[in-house]
N, C-alpha and C. Protein backbone atom coordinates (compact mmCIF):
# COMPACT_ATOMS: atom_id res chain seq x y z
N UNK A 1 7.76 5.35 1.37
CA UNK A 1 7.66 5.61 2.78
C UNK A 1 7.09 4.38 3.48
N UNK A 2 7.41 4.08 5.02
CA UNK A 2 7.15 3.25 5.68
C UNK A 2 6.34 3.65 6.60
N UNK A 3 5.63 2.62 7.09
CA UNK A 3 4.41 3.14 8.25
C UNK A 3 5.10 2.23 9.44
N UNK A 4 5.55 2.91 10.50
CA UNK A 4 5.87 2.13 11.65
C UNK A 4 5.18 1.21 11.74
N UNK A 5 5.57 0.10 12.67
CA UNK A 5 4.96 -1.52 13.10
C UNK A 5 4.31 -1.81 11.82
N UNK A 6 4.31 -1.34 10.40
CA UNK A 6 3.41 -2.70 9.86
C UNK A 6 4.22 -3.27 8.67
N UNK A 7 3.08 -3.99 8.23
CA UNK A 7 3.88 -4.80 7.34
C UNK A 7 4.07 -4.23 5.36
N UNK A 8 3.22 -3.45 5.07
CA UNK A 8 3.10 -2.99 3.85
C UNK A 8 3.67 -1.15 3.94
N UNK A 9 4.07 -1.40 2.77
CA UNK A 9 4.49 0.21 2.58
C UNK A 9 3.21 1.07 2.81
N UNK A 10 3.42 2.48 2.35
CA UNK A 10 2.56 3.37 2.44
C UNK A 10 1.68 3.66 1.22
N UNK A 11 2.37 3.44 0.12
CA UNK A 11 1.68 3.13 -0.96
C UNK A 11 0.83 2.42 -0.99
N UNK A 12 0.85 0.98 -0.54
CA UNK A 12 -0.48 -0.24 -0.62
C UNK A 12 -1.51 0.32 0.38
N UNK A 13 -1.05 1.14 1.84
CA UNK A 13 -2.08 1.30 2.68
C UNK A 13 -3.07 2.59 1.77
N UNK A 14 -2.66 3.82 1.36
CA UNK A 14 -3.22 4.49 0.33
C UNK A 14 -4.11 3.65 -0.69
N UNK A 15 -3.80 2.85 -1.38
CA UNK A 15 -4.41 2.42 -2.00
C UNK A 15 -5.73 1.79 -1.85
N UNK A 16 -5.20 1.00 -0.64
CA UNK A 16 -6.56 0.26 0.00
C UNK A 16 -7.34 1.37 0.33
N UNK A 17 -7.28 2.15 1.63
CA UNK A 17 -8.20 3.27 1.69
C UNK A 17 -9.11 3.99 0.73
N UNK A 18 -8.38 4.16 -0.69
CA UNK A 18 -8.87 4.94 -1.50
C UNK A 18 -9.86 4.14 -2.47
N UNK A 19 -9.65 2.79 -2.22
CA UNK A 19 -10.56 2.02 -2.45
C UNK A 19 -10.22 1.07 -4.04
N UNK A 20 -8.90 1.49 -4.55
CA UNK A 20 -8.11 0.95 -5.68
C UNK A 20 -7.18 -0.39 -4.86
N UNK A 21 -7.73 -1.46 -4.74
CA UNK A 21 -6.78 -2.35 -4.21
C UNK A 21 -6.90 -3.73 -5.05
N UNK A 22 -6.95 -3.33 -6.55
CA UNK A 22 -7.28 -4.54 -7.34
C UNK A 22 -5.28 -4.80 -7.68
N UNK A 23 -4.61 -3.97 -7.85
CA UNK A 23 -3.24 -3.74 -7.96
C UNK A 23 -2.38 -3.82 -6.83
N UNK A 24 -2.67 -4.08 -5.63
CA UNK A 24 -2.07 -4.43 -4.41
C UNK A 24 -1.52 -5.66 -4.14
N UNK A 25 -0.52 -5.93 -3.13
CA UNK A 25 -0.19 -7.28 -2.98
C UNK A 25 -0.62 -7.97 -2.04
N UNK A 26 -1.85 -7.95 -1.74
CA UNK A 26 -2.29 -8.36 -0.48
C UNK A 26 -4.03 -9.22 -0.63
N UNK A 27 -4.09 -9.54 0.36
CA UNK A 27 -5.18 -10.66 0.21
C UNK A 27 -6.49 -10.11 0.93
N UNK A 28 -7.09 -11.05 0.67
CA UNK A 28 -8.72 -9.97 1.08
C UNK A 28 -8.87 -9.87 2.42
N UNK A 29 -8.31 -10.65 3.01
CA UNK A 29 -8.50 -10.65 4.53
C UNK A 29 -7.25 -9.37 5.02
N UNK A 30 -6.39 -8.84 4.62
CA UNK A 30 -5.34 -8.29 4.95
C UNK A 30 -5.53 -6.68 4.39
N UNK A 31 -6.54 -6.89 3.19
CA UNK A 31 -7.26 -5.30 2.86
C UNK A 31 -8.55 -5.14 3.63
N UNK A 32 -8.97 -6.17 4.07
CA UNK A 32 -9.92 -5.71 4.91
C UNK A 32 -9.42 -5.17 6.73
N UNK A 33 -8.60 -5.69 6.80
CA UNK A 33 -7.32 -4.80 8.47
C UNK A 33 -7.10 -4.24 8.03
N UNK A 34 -6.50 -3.44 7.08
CA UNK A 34 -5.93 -2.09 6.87
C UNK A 34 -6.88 -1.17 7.03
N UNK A 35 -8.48 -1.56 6.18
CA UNK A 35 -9.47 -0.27 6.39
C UNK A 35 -10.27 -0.56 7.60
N UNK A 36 -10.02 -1.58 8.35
CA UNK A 36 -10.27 -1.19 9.73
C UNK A 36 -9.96 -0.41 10.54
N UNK A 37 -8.48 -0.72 10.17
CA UNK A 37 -7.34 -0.26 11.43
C UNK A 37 -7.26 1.61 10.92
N UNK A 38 -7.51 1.77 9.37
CA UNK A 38 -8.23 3.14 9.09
C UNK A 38 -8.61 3.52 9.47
N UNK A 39 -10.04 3.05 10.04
CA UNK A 39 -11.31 3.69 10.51
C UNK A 39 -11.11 3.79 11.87
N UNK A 40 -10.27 2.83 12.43
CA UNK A 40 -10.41 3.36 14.08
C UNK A 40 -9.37 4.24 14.52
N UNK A 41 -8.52 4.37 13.12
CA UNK A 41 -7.32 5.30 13.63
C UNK A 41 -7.56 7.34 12.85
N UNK A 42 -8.84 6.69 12.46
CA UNK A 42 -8.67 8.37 11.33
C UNK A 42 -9.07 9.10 12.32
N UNK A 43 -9.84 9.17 13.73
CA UNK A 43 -10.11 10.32 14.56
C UNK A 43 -9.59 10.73 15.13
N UNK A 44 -8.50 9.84 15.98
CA UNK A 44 -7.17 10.45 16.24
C UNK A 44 -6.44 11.31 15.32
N UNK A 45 -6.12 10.67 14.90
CA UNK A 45 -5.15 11.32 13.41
C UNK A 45 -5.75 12.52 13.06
N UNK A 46 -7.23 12.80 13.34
CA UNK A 46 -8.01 14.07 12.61
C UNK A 46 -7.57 15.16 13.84
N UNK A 47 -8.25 14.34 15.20
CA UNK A 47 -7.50 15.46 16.39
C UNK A 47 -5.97 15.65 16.38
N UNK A 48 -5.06 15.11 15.92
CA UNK A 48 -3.70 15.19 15.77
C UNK A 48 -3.24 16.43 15.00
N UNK A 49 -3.83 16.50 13.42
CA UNK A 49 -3.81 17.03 12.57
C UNK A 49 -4.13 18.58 13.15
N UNK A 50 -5.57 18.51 13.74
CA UNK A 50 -6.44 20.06 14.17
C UNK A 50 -5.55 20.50 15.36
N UNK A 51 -4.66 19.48 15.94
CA UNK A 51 -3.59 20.11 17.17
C UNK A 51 -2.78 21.07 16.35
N UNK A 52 -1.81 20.16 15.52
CA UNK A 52 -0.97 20.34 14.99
C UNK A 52 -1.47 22.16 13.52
N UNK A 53 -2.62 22.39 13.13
CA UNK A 53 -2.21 23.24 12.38
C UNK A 53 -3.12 24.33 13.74
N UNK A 54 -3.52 24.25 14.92
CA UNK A 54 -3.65 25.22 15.76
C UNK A 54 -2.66 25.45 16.38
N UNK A 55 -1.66 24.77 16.88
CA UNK A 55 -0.24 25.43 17.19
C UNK A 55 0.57 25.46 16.22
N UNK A 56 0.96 25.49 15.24
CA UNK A 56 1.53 25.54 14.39
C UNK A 56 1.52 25.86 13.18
N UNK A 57 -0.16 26.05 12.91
CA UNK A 57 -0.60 26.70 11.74
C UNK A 57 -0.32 26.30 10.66
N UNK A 58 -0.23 24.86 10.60
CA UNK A 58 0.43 23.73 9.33
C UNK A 58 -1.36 23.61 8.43
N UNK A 59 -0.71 23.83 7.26
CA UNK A 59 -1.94 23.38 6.63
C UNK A 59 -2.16 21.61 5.41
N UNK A 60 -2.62 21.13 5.70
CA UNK A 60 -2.56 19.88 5.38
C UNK A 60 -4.33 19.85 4.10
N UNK A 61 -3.71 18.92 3.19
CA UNK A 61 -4.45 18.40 1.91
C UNK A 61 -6.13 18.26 2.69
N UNK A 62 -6.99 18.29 1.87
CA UNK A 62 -8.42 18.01 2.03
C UNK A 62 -9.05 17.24 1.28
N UNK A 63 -9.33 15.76 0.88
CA UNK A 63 -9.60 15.44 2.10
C UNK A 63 -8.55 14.87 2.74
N UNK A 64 -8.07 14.55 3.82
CA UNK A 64 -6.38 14.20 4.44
C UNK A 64 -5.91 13.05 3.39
N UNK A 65 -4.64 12.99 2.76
CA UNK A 65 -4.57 12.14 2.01
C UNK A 65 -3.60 11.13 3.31
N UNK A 66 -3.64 9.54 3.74
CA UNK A 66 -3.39 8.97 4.16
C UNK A 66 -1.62 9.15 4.25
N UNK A 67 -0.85 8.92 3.51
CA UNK A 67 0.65 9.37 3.74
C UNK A 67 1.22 10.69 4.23
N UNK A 68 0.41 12.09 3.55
CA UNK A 68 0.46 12.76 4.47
C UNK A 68 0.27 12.80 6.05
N UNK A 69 -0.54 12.21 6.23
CA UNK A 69 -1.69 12.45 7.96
C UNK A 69 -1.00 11.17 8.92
N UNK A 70 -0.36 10.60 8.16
CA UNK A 70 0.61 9.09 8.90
C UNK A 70 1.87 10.17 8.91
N UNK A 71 2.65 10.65 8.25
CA UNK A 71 3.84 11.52 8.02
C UNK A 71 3.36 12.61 9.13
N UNK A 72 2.93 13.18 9.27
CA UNK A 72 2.64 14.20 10.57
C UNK A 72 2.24 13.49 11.51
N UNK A 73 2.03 12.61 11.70
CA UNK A 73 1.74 11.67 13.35
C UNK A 73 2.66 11.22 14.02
N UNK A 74 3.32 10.46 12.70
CA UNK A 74 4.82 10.36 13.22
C UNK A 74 6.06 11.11 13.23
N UNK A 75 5.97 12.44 13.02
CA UNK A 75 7.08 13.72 13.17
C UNK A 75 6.40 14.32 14.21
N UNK A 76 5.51 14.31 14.60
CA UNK A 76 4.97 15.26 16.15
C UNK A 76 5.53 13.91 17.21
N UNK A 77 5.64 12.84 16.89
CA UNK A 77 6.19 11.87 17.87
C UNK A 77 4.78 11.19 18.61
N UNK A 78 3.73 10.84 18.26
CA UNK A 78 2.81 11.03 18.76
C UNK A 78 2.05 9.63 17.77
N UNK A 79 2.70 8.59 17.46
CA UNK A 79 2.24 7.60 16.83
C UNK A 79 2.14 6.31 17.64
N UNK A 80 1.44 5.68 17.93
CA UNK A 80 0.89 4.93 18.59
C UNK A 80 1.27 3.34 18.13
N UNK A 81 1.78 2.50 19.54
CA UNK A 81 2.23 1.77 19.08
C UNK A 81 2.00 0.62 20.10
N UNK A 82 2.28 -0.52 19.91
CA UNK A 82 2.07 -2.03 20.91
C UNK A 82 3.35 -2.35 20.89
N UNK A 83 4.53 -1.54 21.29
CA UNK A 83 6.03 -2.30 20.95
C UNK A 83 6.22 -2.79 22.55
N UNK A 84 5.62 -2.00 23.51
CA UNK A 84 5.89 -2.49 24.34
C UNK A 84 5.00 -3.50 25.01
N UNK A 85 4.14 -3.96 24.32
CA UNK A 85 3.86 -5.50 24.60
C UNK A 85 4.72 -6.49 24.43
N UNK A 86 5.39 -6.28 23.14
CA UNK A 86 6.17 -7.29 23.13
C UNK A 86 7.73 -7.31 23.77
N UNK A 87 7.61 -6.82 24.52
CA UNK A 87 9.10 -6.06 25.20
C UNK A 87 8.66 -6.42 26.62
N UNK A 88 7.42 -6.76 27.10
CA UNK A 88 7.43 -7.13 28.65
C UNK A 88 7.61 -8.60 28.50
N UNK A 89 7.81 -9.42 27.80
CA UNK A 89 7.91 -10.86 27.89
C UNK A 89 8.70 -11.24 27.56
């Protein structure tokens, strides 16, 4: 699976998160953005999630496993993006 706008599959971003990123293809500066861009994106994603199983009554893994909780952000249509920055210039 792919994660819109970035550059690594969904597998390497899992990995990093979970804190196994000795097997990844990526460099220290590039696992350290991913669990940034984690941390400022998991509260959204948590209110996304608590939308999504109160109207819909979807029940999702505990603790959220990262491919799941990216996979429901982007099927509610509701994934967040900078495309149109680069589209005004």
């Amino acid at each position: 699976m792919i994660i819109p706008f970035k550059r690594h599959c969904a597998d390497t971003y899992e990995k990093v998160i979970a804190g196994d990123a000795l097997d990844v293809c990526c460099d220290d500066n590039m696992i350290r953005r991913i669990k940034a861009w984690w941390a400022a994106c998991y509260l959204y994603f948590e209110s996304v999630l608590a939308s999504l199983r109160g109207k819909y009554g979807t029940v999702f893994s505990t603790p959220l496993a990262p491919k799941e909780t990216i996979r429901a952000v982007v099927n509610a249509n509701l994934w967040i993006h900078t495309r149109s920055a680069v589209l005004s210039g």
